[in-house]
N, C-alpha and C. Protein backbone atom coordinates (compact mmCIF):
# COMPACT_ATOMS: atom_id res chain seq x y z
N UNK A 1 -37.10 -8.33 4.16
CA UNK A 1 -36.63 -7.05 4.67
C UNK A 1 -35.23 -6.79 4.08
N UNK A 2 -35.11 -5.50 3.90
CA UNK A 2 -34.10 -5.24 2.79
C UNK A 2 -32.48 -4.97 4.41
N UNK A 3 -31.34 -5.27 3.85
CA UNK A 3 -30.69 -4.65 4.62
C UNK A 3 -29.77 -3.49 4.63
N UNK A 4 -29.76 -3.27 5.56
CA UNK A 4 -28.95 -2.11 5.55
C UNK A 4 -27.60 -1.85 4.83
N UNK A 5 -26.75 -1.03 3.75
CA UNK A 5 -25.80 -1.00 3.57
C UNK A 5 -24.38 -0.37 4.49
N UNK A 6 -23.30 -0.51 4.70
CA UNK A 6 -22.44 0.29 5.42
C UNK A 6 -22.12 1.16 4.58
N UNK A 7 -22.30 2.92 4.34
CA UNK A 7 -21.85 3.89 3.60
C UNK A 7 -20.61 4.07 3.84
N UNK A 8 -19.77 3.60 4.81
CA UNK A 8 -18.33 3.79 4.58
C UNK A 8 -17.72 2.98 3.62
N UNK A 9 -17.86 1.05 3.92
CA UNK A 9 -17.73 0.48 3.23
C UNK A 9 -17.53 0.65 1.82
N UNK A 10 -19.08 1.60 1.28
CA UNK A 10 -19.39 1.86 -0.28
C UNK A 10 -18.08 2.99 -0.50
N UNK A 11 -17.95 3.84 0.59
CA UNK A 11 -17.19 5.11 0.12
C UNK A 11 -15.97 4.83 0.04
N UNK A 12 -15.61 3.56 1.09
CA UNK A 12 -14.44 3.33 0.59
C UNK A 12 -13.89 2.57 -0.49
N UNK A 13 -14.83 1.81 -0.71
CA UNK A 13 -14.74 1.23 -2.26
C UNK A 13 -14.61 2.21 -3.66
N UNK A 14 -15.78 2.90 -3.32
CA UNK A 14 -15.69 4.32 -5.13
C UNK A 14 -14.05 4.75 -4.59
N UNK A 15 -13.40 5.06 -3.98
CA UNK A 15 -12.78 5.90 -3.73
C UNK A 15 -11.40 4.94 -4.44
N UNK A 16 -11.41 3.75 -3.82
CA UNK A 16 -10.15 2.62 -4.05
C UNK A 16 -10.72 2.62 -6.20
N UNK A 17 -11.77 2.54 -6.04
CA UNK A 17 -11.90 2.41 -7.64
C UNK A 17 -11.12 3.34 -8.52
N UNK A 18 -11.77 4.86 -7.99
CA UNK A 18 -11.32 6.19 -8.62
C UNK A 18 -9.70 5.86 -8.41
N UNK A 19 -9.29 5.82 -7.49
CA UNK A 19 -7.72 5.28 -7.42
C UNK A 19 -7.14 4.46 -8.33
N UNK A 20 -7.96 3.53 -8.66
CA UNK A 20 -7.37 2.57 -9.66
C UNK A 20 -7.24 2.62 -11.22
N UNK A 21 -8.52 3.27 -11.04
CA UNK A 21 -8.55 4.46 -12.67
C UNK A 21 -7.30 5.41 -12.88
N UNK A 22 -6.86 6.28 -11.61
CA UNK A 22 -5.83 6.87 -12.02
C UNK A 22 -4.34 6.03 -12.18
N UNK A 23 -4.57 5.04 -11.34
CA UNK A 23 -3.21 4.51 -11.80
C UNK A 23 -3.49 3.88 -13.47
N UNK A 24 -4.46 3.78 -13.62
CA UNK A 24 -4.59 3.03 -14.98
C UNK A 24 -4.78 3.93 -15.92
N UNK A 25 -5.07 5.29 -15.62
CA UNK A 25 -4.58 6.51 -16.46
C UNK A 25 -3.38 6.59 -16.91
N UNK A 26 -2.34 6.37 -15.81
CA UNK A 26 -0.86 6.90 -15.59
C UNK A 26 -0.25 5.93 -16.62
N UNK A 27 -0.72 4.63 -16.48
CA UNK A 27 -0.30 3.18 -16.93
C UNK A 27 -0.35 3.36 -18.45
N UNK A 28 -1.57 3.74 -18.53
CA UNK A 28 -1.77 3.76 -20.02
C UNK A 28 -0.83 5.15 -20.86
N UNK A 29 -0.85 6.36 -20.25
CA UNK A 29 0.14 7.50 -20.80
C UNK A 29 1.41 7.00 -20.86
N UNK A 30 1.75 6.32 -19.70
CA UNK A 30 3.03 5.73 -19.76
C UNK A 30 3.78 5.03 -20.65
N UNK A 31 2.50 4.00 -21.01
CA UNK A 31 2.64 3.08 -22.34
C UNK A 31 2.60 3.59 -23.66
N UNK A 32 1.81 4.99 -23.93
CA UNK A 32 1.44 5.37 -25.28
C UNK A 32 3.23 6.58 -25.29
N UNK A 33 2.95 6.68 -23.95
CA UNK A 33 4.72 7.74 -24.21
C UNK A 33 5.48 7.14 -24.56
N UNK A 34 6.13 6.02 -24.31
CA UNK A 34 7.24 5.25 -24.44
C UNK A 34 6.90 4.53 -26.27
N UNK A 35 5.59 4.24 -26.23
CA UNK A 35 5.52 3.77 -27.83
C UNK A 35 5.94 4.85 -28.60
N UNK A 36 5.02 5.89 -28.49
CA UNK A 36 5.41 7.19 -29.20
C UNK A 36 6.51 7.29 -29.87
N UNK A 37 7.11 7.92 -28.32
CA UNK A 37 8.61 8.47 -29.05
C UNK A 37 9.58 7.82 -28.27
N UNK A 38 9.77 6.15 -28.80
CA UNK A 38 10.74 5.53 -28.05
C UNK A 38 12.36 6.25 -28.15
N UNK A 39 12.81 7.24 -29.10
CA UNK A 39 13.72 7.76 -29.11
C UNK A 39 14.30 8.82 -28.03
N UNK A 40 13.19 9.69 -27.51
CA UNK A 40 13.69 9.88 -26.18
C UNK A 40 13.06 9.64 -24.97
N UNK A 41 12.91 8.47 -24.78
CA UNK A 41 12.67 7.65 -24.00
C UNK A 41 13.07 6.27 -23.65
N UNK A 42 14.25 6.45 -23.28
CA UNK A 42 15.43 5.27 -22.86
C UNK A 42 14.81 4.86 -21.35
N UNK A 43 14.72 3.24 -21.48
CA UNK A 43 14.33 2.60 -20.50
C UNK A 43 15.49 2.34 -19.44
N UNK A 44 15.35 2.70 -18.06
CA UNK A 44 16.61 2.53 -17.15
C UNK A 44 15.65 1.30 -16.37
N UNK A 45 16.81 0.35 -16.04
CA UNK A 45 16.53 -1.17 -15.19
C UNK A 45 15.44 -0.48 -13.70
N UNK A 46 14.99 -1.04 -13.60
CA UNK A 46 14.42 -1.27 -11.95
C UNK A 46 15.05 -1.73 -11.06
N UNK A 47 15.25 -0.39 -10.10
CA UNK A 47 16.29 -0.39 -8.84
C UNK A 47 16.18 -1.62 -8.06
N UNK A 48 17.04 -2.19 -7.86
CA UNK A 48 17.20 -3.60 -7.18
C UNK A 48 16.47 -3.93 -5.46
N UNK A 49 15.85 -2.64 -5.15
CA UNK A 49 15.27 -2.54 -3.96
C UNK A 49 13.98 -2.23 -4.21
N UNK A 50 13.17 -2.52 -5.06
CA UNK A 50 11.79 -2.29 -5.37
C UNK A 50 11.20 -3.74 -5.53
N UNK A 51 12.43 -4.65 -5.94
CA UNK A 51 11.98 -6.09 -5.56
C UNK A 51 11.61 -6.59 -3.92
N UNK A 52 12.29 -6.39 -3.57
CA UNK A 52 12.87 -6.31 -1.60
C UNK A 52 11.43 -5.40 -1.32
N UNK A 53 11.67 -4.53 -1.83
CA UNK A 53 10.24 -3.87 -0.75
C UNK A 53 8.69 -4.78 -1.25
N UNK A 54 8.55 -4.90 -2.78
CA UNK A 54 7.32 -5.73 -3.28
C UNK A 54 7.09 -7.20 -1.91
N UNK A 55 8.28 -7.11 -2.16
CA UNK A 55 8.09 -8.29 -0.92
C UNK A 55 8.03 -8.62 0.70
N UNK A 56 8.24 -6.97 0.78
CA UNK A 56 8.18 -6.41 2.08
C UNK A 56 6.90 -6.23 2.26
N UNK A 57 5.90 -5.54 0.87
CA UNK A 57 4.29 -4.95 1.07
C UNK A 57 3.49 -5.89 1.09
N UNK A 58 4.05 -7.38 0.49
CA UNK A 58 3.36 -8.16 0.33
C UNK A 58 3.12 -8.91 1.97
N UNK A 59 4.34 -9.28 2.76
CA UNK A 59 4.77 -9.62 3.94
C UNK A 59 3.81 -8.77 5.22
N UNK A 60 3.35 -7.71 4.57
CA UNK A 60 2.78 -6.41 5.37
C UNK A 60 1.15 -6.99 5.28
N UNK A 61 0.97 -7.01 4.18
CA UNK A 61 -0.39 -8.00 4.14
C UNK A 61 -1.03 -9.02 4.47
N UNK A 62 0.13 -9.82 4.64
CA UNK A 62 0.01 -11.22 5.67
C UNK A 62 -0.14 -10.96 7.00
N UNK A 63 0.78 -9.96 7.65
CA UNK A 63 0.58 -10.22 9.08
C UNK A 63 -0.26 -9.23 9.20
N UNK A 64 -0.96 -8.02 8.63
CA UNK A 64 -2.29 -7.55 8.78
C UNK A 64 -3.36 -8.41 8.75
N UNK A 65 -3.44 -9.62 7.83
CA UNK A 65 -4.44 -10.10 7.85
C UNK A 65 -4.47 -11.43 8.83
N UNK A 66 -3.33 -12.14 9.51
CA UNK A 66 -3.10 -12.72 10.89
C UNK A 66 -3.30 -12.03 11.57
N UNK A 67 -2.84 -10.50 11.92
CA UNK A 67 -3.99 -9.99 13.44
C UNK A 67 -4.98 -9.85 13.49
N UNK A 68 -5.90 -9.81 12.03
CA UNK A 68 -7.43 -9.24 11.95
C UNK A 68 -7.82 -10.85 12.32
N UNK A 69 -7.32 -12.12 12.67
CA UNK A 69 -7.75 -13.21 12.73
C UNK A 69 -7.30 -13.66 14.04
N UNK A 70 -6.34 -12.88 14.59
CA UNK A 70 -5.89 -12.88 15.95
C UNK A 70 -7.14 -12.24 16.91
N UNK A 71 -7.57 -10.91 16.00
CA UNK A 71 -8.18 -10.11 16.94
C UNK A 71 -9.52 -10.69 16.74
N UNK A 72 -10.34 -11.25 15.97
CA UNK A 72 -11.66 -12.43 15.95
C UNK A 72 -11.24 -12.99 16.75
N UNK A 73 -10.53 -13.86 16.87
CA UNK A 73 -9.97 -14.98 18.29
C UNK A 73 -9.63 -14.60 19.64
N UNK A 74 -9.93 -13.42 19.84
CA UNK A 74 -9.70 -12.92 20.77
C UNK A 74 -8.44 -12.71 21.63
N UNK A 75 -7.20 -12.85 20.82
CA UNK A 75 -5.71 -13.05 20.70
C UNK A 75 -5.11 -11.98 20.76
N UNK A 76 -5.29 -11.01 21.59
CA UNK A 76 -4.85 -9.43 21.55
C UNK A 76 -3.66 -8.99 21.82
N UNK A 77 -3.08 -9.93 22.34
CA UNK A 77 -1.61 -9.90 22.35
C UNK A 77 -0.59 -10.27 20.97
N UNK A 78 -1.26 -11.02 20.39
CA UNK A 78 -0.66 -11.28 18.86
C UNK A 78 -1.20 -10.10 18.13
N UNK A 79 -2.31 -9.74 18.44
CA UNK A 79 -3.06 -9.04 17.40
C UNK A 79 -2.16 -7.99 17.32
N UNK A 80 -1.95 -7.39 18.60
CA UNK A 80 -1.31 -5.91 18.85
C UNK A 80 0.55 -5.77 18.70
N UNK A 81 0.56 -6.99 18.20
CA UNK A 81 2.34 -7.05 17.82
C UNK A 81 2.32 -7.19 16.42
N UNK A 82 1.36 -8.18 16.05
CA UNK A 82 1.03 -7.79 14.44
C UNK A 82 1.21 -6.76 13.81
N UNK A 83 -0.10 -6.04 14.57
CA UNK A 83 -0.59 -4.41 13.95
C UNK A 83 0.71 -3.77 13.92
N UNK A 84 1.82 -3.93 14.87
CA UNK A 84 3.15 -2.97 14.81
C UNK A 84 3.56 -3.60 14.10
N UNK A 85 4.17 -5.19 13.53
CA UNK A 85 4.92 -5.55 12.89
C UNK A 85 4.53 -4.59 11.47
N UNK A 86 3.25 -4.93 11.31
CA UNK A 86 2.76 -4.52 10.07
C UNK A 86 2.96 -2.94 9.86
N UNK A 87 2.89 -2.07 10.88
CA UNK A 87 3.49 -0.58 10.84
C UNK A 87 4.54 -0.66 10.32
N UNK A 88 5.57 -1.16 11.21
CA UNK A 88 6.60 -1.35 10.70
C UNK A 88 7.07 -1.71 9.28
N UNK A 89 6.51 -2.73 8.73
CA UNK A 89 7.00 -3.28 7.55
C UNK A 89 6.22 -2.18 6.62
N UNK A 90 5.37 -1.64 6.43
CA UNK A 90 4.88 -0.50 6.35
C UNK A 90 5.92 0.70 5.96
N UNK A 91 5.99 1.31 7.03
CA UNK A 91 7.13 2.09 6.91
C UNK A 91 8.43 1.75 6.34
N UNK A 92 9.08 0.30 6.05
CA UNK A 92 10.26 0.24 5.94
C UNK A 92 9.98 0.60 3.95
N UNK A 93 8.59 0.09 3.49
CA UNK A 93 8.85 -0.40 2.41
C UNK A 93 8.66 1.35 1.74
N UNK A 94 8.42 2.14 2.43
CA UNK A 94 8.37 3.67 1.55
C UNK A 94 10.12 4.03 2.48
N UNK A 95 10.70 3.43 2.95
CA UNK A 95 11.93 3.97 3.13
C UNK A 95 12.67 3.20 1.65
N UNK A 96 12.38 1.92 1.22
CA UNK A 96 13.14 1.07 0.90
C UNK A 96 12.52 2.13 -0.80
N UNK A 97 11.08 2.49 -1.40
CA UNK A 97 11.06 3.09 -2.37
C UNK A 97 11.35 4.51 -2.33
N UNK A 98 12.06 5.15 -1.58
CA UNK A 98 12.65 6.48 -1.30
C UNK A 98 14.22 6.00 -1.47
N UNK A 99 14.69 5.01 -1.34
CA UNK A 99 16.01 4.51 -1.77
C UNK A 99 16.17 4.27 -3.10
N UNK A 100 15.17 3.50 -3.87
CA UNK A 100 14.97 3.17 -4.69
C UNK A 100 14.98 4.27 -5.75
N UNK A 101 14.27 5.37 -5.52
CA UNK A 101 14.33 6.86 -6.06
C UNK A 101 15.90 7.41 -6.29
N UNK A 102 16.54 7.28 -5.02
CA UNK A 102 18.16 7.43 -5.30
C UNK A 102 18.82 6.50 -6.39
N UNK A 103 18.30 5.37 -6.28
CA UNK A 103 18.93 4.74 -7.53
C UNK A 103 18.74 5.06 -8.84
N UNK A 104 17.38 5.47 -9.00
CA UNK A 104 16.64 6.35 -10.44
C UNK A 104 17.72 7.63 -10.94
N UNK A 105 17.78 8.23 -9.71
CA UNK A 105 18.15 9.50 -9.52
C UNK A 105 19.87 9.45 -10.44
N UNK A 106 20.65 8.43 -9.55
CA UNK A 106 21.90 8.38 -10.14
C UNK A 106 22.07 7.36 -11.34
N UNK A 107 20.63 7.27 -12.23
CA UNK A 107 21.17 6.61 -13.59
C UNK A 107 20.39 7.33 -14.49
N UNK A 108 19.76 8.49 -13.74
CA UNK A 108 19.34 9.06 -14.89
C UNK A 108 19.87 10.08 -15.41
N UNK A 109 21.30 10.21 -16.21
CA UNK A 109 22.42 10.27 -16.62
C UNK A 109 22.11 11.49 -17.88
N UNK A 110 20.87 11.19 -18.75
CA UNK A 110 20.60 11.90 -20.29
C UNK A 110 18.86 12.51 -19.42
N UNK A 111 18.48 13.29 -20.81
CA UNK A 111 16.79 13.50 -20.69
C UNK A 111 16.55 12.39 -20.85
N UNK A 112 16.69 11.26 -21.94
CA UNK A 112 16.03 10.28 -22.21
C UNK A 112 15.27 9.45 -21.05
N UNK A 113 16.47 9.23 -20.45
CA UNK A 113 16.26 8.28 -19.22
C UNK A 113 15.64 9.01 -18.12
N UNK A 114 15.42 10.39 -17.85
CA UNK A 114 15.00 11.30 -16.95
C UNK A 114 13.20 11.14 -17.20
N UNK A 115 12.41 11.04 -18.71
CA UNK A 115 11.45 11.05 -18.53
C UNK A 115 10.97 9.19 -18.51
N UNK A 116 12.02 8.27 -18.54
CA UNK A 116 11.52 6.97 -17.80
C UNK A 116 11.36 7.19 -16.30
N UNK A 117 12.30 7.87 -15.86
CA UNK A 117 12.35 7.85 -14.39
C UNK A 117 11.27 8.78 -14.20
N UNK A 118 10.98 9.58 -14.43
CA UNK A 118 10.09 10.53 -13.86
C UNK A 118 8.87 9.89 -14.52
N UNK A 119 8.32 8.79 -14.55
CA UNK A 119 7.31 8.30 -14.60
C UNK A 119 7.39 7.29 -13.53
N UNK A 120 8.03 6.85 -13.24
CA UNK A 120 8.59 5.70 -12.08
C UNK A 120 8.46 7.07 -10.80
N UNK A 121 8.82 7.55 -10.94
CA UNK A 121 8.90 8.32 -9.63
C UNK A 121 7.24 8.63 -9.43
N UNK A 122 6.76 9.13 -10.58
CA UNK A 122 5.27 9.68 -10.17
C UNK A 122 4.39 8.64 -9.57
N UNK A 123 4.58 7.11 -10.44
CA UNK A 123 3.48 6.02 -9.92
C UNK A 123 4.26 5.52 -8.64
N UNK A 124 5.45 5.76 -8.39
CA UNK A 124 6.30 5.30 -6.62
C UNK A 124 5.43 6.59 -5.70
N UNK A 125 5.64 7.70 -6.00
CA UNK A 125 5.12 8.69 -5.23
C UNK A 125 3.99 8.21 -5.20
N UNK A 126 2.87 8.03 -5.79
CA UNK A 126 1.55 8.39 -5.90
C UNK A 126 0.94 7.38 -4.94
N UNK A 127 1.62 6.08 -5.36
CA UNK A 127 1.42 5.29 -4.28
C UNK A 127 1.98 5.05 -3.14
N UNK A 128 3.43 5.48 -2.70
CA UNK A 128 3.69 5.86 -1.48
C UNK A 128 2.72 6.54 -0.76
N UNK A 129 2.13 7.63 -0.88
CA UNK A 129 1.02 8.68 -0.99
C UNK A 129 -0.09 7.84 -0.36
N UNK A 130 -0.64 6.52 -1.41
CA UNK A 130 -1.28 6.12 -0.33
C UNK A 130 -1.70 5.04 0.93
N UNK A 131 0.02 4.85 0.84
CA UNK A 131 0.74 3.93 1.93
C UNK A 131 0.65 4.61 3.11
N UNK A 132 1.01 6.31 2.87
CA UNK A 132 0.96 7.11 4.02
C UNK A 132 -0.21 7.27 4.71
N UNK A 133 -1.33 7.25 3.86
CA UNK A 133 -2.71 7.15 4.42
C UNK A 133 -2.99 5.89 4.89
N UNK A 134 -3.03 4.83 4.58
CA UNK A 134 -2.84 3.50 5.10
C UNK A 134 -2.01 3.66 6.79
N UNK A 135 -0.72 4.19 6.34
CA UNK A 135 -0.04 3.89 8.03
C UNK A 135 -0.82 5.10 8.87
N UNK A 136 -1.58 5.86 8.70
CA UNK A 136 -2.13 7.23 9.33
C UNK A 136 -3.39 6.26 10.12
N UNK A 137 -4.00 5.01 9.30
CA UNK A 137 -4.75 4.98 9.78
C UNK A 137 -4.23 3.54 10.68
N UNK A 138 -3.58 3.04 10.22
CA UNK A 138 -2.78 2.01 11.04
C UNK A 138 -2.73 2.23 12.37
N UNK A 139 -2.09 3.35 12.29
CA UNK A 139 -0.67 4.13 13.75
C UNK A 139 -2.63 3.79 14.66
N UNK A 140 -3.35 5.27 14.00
CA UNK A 140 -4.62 4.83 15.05
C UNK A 140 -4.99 3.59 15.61
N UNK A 141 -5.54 2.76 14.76
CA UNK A 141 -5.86 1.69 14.76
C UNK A 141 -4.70 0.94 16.51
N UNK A 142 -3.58 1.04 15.98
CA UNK A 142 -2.28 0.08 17.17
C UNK A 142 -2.42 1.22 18.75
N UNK A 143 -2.63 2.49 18.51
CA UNK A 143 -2.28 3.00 19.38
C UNK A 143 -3.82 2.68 20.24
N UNK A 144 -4.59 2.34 19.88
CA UNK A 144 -6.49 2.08 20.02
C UNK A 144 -5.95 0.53 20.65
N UNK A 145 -5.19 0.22 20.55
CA UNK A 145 -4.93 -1.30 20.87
C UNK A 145 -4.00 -1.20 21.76
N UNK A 146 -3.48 -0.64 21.93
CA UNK A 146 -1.88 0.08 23.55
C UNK A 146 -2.87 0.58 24.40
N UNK A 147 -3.79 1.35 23.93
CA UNK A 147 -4.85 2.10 25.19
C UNK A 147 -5.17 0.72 25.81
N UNK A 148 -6.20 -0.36 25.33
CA UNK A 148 -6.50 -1.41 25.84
C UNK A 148 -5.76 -2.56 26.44
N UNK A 149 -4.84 -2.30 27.19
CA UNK A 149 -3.68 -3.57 27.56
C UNK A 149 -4.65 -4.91 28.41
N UNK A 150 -5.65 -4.75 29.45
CA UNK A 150 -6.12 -5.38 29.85
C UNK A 150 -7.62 -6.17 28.95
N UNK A 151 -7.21 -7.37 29.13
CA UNK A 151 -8.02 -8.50 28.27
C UNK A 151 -9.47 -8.31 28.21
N UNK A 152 -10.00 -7.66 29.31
CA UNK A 152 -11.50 -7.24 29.40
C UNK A 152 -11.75 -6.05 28.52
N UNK A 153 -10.61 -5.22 28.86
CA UNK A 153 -11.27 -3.93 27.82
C UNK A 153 -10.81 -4.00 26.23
N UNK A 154 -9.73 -4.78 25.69
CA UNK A 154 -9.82 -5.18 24.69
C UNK A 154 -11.09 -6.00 24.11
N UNK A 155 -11.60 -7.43 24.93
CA UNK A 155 -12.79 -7.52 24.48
C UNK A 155 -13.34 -6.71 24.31
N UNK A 156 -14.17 -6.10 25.18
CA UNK A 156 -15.30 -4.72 25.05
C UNK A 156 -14.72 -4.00 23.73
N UNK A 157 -13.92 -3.78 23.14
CA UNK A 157 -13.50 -2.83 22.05
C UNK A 157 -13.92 -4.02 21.05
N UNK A 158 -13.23 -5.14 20.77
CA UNK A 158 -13.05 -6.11 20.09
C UNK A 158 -14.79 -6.07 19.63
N UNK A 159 -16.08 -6.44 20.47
CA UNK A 159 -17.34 -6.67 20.29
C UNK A 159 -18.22 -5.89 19.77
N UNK A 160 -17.87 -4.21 19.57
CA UNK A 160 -18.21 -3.14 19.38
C UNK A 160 -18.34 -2.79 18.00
N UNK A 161 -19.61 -3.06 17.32
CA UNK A 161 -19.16 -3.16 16.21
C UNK A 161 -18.77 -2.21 15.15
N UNK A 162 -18.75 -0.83 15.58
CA UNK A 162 -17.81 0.61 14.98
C UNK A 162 -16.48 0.03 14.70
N UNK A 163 -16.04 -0.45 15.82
CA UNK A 163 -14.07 -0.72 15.99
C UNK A 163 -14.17 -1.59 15.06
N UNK A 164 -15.44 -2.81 15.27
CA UNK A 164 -14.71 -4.24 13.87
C UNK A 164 -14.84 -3.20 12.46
N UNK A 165 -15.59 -2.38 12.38
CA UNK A 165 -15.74 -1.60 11.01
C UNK A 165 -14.95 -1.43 10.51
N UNK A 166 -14.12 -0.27 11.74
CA UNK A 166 -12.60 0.26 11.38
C UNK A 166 -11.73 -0.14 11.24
N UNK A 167 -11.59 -1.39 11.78
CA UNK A 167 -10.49 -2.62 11.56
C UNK A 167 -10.54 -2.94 10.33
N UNK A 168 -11.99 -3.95 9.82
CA UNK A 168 -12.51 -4.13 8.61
C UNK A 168 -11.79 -3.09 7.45
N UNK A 169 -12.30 -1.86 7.63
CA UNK A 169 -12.35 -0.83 6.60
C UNK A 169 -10.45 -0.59 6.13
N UNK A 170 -9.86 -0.23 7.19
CA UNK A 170 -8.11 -0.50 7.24
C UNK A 170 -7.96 -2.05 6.34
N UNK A 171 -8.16 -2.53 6.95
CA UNK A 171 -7.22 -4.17 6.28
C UNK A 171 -7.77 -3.74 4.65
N UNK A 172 -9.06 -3.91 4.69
CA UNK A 172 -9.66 -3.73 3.14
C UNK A 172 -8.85 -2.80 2.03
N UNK A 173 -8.62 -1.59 3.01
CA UNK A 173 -7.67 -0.61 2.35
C UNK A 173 -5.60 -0.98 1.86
N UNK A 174 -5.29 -1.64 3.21
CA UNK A 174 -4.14 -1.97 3.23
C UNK A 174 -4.09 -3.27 1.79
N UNK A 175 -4.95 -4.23 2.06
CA UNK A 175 -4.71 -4.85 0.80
C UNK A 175 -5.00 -4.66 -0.75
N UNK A 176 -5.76 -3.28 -0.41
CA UNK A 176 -5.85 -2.87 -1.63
C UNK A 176 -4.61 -2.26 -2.37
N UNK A 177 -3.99 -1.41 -1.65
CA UNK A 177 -2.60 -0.32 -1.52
C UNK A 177 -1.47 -1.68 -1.69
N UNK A 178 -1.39 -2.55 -0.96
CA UNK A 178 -0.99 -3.83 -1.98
C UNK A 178 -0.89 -4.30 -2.61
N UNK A 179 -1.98 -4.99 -3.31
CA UNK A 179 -2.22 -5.84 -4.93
C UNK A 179 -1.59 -4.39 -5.41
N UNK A 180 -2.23 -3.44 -5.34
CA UNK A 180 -1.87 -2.53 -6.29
C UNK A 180 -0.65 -2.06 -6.49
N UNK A 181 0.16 -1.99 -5.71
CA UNK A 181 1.61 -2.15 -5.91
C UNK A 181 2.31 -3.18 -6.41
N UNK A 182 2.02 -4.61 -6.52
CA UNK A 182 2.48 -5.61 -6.99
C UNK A 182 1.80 -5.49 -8.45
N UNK A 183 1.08 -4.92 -8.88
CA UNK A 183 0.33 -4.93 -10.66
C UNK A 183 1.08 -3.46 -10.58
N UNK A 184 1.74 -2.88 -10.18
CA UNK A 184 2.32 -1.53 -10.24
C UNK A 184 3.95 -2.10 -11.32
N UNK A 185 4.32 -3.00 -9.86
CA UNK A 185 5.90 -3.85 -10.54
C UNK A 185 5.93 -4.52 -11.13
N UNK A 186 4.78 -4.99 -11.45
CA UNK A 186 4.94 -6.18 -12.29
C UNK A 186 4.63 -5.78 -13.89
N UNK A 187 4.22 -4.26 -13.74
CA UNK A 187 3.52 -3.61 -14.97
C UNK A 187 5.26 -2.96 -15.69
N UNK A 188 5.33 -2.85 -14.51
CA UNK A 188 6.88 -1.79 -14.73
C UNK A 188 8.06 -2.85 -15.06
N UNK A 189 8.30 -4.27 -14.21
CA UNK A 189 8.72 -5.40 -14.35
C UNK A 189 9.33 -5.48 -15.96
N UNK A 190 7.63 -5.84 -16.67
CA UNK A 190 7.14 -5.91 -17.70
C UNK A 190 8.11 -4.96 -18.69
N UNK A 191 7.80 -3.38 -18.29
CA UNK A 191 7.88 -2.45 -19.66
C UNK A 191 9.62 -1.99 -19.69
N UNK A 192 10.13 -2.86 -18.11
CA UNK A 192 11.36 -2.61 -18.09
C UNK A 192 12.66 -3.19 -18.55
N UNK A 193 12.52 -5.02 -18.68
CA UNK A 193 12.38 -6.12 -18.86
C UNK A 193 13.46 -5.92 -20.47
């Protein structure tokens, strides 16, 4: 007997793919611009707070994936301080690349250096962009977990297997919006270097 597939699952996968194509669109223009016409296209350093946050998104991934192991264990009190830690660190790290933008901002001094930065800004935006969707679905996710304070009705949510979906489907997403930011800096690391 054949089984059933989850169509969200699939949809959320094409969707993280198509995503990854465009950053690997961007990646690749990026690379053929700068070969091109390395003459006006002066490389400016990578703002010293894009390290700090890489390691903030990465930190964000860990304790998402300790509450999704809290909340199997039936640990709902860790789970549900997690899920905020992880909001939190979340949010700090598109404050920390909105800082990071100010640093772009005040060294990009000529055009040259204006169309390095304004490629840095587009792949920071684009993926901030979908950090914001990530914490949109987060915030749900924690506030779905504040409704439930008592241990019985958290089980009952916990066993249900829509909620493990949505849990599932979030983390899957959050670590995707991850790696992909770390092959983001490390690409940029690279061409900045």
């Amino acid at each position: 007997m054949m089984r059933r597939r989850e169509p969200f699952q699939f949809m959320l996968t094409l969707a993280m793919f198509g995503s990854g194509l465009v950053f690997l669109f961007l990646l690749i223009v990026y690379s053929a611009r700068k070969n091109i016409s390395a003459q006006g296209f002066e490389e400016l350093p990578l703002p010293e707070v894009f390290y700090a946050s890489t390691i903030i998104i990465i930190i964000s991934s860990f304790t998402l994936h300790i509450a999704n192991i809290n909340f199997r264990k039936d640990h709902f009190i860790t789970y549900r301080i997690l899920m905020g830690l992880t909001l939190i660190l979340g949010i700090s790290f598109i404050f920390m690349q909105l800082w990071g933008w100010q640093e772009i901002y005040s060294l990009s001094d000529n055009p040259a250096r204006k169309n390095s930065g304004g490629f840095i800004y587009l792949l920071s935006g684009l993926h901030i962009l979908h950090i914001v969707i990530g914490i949109f679905f987060l915030v749900q996710i924690f506030i779905e977990a504040l409704k439930r304070m008592s241990y019985v009705e958290s089980f009952v949510y916990s066993v249900n297997p829509p909620n493990q979906l949505k849990i599932n489907l979030i983390i899957f997403y959050w670590h995707f919006v991850d790696v992909l930011w770390v092959i983001l800096f490390l690409y940029l690391l690279w061409q900045h270097s």
